[in-house]
Protein backbone atom coordinates (compact mmCIF):
# COMPACT_ATOMS: atom_id res chain seq x y z
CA UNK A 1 -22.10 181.07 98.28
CA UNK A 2 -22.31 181.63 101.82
CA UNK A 3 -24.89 183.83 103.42
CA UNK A 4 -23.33 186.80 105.46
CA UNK A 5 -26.09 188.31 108.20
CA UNK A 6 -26.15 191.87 108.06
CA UNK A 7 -25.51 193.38 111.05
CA UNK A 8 -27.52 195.78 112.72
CA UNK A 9 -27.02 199.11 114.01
CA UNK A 10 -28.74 198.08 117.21
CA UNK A 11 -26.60 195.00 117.73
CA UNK A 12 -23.63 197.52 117.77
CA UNK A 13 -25.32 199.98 120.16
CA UNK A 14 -25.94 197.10 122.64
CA UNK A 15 -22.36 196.53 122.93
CA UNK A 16 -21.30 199.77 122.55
CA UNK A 17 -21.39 200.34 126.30
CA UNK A 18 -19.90 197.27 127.19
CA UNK A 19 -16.74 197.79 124.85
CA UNK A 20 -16.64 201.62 126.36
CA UNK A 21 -16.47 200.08 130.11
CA UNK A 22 -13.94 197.35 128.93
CA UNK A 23 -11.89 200.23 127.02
CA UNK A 24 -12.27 203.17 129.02
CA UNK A 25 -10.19 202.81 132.32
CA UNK A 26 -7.01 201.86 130.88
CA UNK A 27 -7.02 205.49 128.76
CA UNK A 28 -7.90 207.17 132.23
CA UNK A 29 -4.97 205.03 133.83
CA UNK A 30 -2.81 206.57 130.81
CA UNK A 31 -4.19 209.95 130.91
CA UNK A 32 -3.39 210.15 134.40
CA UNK A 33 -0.16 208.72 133.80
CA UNK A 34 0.73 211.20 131.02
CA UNK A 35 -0.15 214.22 133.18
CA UNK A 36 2.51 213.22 135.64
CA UNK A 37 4.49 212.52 132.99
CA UNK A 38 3.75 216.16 131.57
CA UNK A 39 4.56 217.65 135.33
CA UNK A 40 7.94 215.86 134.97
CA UNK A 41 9.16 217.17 131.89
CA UNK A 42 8.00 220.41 132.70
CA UNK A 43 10.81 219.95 135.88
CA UNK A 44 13.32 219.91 133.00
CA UNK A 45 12.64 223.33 131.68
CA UNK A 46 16.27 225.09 132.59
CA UNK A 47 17.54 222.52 130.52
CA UNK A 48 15.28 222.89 127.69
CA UNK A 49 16.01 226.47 128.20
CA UNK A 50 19.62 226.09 127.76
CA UNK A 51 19.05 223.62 124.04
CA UNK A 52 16.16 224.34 122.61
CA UNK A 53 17.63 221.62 120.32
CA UNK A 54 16.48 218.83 122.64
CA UNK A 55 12.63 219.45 121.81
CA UNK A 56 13.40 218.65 118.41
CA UNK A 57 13.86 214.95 118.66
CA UNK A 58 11.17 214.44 121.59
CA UNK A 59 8.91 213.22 119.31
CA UNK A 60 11.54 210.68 117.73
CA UNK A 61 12.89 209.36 121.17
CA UNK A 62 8.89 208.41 122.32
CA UNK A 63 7.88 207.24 118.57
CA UNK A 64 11.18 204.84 118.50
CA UNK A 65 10.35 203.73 121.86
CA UNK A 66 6.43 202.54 121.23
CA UNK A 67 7.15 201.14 117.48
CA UNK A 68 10.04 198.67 118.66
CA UNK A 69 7.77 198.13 121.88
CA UNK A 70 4.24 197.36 119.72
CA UNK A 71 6.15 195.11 117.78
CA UNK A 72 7.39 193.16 120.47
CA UNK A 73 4.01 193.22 122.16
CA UNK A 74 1.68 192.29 119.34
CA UNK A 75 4.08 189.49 118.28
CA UNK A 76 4.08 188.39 122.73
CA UNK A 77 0.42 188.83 122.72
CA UNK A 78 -0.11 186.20 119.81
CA UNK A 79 2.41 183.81 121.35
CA UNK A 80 0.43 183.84 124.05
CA UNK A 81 -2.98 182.93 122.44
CA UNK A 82 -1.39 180.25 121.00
CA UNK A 83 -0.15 178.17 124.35
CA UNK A 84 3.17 177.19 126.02
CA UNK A 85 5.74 179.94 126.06
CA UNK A 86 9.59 179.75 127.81
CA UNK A 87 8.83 183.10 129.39
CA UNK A 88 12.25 183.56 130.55
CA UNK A 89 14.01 182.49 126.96
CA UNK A 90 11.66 184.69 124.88
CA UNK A 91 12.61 187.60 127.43
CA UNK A 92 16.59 186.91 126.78
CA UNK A 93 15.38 187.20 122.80
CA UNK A 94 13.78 190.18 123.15
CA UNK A 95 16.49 191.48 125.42
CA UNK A 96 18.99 191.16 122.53
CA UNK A 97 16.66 192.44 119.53
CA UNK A 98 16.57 195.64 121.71
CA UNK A 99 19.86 195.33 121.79
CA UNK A 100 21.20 195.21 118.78
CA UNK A 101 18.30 197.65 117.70
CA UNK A 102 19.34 200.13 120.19
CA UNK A 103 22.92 199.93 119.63
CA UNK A 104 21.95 200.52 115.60
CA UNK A 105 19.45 203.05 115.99
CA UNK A 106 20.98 205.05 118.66
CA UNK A 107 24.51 205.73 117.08
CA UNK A 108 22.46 206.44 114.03
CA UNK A 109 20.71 209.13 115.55
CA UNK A 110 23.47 210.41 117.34
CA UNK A 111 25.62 210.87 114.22
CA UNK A 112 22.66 212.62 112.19
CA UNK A 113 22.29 214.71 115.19
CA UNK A 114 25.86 215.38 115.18
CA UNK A 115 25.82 216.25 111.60
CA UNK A 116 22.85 218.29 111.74
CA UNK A 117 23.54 220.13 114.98
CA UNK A 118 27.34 220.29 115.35
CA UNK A 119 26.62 219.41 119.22
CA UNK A 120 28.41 216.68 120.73
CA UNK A 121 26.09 217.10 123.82
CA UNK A 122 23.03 217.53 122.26
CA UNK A 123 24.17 213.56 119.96
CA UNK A 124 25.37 211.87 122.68
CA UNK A 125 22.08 212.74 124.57
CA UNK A 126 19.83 211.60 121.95
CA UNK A 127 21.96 208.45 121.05
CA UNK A 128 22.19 208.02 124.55
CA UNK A 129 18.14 208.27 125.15
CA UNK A 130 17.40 205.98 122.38
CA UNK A 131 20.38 203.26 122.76
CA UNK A 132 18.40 203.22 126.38
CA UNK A 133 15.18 203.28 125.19
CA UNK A 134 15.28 200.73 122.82
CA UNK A 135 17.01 198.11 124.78
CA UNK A 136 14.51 198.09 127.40
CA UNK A 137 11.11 199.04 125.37
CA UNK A 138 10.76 195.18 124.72
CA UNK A 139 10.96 193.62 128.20
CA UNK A 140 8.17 196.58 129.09
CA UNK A 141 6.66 195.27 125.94
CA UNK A 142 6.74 192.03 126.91
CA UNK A 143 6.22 191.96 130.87
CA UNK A 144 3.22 194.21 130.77
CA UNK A 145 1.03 191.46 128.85
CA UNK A 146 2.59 188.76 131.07
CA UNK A 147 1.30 190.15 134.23
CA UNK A 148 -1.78 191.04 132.61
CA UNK A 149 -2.17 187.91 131.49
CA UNK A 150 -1.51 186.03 134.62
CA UNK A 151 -3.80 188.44 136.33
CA UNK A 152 -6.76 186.84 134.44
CA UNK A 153 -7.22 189.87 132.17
CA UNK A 154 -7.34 190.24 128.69
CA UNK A 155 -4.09 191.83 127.57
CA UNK A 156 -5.24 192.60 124.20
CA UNK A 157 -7.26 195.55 126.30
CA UNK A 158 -5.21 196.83 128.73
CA UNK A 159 -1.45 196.25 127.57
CA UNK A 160 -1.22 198.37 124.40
CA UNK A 161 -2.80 201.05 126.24
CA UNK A 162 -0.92 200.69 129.23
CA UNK A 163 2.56 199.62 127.56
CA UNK A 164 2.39 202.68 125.66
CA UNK A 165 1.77 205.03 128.39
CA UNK A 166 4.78 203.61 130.72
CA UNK A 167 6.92 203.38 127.33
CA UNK A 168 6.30 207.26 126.81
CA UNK A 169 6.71 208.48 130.39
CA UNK A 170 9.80 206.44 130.55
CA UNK A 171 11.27 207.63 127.83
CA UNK A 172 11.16 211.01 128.58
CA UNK A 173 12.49 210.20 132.00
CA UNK A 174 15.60 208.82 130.51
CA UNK A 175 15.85 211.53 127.90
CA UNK A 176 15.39 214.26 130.04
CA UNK A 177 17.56 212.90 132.96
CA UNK A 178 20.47 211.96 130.30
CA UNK A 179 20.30 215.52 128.95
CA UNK A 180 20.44 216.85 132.57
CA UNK A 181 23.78 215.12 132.83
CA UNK A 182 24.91 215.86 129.85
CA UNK A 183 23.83 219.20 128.96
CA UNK A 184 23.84 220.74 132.63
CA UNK A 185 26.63 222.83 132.33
């Protein structure tokens, strides 16, 4: 049987530190990012005003948009442990998955939203937001970790944190900018 060294609470305390300073400044980046983000939505608060409806799927529209985006970044982040990668094909693939997701997930949405609601506006904005959201979380997913990657730094670190941040803000930027147009009047 193989022997298994305990390890010790001082070994973790030593790098404690190190993994805060390594961890750290990409949640500032995103905490500063989401406050903007915050600011900006609060911009939309006529429209809000006017569909109260619309803050009921806010938390749908940003937890679509990071799931399909982690999965295309934890699968890009292992492809590129592993070596060569045809950056531009593997772009076109994830292009299409959020393609075909979007198109799926947003007319589903839109018709329980529809059925639920009885508002064309307040459907066609959500299956708008997500068809939109969905097609492009994976090339964020994806490009994020490239450039990180290229940059020398370890995108394991800094592009779920980051990713996730620029997924959120721009999907409320979309959502809230669709349901300007569509909801205005």
């Amino acid at each position: 049987m193989k022997s298994v060294k305990p390890v010790l609470i001082d070994e973790i305390l030593d790098h404690l530190p190190h993994l805060i300073r390594l961890r750290l400044p990409w949640l500032l980046l995103g905490l500063l990012i989401a406050f903007f983000s915050t600011i900006f939505v609060s911009r939309f608060e006529e429209v809000i005003s006017k569909n109260i409806s619309l803050a009921f799927f806010l938390p749908m529209i940003v937890y679509m948009s990071d799931a399909v985006g982690t999965q295309s970044e934890t699968i890009f982040v292992r492809k590129l442990q592993m070596g060569k990668l045809d950056l531009k094909k593997y772009l076109l693939m994830e292009f299409q998955i959020g393609l075909f997701m979007g198109i799926i997930l947003g007319v589903s949405i839109a018709g329980a939203a529809y059925l639920w609601l009885k508002s064309v506006p307040v459907a066609m904005t959500v299956g708008w937001a997500m068809f939109v959201n969905i097609l492009i979380a994976p090339t964020i997913a994806v490009v994020i970790p490239e450039v990180l990657y290229k940059k020398h730094s370890d995108p394991a670190l800094g592009a779920g944190p980051f990713s996730t941040v620029i997924q959120d803000t721009l999907s409320l930027v979309i959502y809230f900018l669709l349901a300007f147009f569509i909801i205005r009047n």
